[in-house]
Protein backbone atom coordinates (compact mmCIF):
# COMPACT_ATOMS: atom_id res chain seq x y z
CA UNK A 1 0.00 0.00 0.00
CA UNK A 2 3.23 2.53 0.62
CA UNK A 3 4.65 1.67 -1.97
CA UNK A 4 1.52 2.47 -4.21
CA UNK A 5 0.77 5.67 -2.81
CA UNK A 6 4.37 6.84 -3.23
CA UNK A 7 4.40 5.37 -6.96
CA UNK A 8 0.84 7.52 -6.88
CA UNK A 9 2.42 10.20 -5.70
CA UNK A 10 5.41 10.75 -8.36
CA UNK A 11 8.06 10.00 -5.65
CA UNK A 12 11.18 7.57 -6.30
CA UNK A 13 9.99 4.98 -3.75
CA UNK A 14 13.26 2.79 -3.23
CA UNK A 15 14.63 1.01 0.14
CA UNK A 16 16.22 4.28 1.00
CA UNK A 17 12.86 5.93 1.05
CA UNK A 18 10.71 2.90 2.38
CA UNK A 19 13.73 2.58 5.76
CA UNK A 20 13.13 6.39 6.08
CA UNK A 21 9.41 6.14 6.22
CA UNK A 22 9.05 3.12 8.34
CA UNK A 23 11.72 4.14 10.30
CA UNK A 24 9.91 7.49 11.62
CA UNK A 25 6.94 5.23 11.98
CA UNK A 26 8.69 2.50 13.68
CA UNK A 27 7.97 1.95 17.25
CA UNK A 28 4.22 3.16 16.66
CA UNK A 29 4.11 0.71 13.89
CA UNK A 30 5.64 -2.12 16.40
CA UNK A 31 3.63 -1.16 19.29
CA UNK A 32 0.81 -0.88 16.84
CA UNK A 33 0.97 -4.66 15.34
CA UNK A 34 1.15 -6.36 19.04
CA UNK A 35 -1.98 -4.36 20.00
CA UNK A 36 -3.40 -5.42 17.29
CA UNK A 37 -2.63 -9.18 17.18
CA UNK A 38 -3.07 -9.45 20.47
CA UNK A 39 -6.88 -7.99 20.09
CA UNK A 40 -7.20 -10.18 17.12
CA UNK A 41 -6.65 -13.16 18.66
CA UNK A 42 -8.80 -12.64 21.69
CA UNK A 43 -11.50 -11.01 20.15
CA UNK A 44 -12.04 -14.30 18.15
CA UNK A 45 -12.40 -16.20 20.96
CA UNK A 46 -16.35 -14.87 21.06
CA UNK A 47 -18.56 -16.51 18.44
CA UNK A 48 -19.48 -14.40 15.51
CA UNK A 49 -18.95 -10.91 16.33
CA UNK A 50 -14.67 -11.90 17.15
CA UNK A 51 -14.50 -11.55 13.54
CA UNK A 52 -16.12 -8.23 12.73
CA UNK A 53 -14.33 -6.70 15.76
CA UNK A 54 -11.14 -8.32 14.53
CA UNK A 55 -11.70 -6.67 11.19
CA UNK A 56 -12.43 -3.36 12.56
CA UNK A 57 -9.19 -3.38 14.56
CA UNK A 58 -7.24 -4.07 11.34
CA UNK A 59 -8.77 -1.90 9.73
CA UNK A 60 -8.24 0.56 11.45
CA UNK A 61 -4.35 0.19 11.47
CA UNK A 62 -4.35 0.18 7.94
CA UNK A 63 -6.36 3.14 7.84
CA UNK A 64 -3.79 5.16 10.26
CA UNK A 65 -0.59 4.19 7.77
CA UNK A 66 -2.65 4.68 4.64
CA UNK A 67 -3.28 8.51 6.05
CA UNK A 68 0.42 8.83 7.30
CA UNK A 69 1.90 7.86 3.81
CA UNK A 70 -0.61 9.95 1.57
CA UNK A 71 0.45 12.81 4.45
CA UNK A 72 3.77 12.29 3.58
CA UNK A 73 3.83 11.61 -0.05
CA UNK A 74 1.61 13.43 -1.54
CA UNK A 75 0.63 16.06 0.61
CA UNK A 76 4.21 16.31 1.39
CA UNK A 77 3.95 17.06 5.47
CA UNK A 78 7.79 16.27 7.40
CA UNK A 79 8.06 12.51 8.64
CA UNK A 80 7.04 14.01 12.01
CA UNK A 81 3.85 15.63 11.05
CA UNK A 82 2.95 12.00 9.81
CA UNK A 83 4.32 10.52 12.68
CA UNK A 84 1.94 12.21 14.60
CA UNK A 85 -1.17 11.54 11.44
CA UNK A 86 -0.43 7.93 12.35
CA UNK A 87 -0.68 8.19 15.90
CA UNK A 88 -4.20 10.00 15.68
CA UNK A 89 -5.66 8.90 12.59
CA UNK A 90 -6.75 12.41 11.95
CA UNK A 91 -6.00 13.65 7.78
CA UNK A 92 -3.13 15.71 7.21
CA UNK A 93 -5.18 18.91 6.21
CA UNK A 94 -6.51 18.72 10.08
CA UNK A 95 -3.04 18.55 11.42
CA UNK A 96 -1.87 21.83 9.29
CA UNK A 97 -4.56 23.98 10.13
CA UNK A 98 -3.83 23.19 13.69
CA UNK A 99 -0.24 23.93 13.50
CA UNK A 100 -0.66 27.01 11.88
CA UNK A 101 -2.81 28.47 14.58
């Protein structure tokens, strides 16, 4: 999905770029996956709605480093302005006007 958005985007998208991205995101990523497997796994242990809830939760991880990469890509915020897009799911254009109060 990264790599998409920053083909998308126009961006040379090499290792170079992908360690730089991941690497601002890293321990939120991490921290981020364990939460998430963890819920995952004991969400499932109720009948039926486990796997919607266990959907929802990766879902919304995905959603958080979809909206950090287009952030960072396209709308071209720094790798800590994304950092922090990942961290509260919020689109970039709400971070800016925020900062620039």
């Amino acid at each position: 999905m990264v790599a998409s958005i920053a083909h998308v985007s126009g961006r040379e998208f090499n290792a170079k770029a992908a360690g730089e991205f991941l690497g601002a995101l890293g321990a939120s990523i991490g921290a981020g996956l364990v939460f998430r497997e963890g819920a995952r796994a004991a969400v499932k242990l109720v009948p039926g709605w486990g796997n919607a809830i266990s959907g929802g939760v990766a879902a919304t991880g995905t959603y958080a480093v979809g909206r950090a990469a287009v952030a960072y890509f396209i709308d071209g915020v720094s790798l800590s302005d994304a950092r922090q897009i990942f961290k509260r799911g919020k689109p970039a254009g709400l971070l800016k006007k925020k900062t620039q109060k």
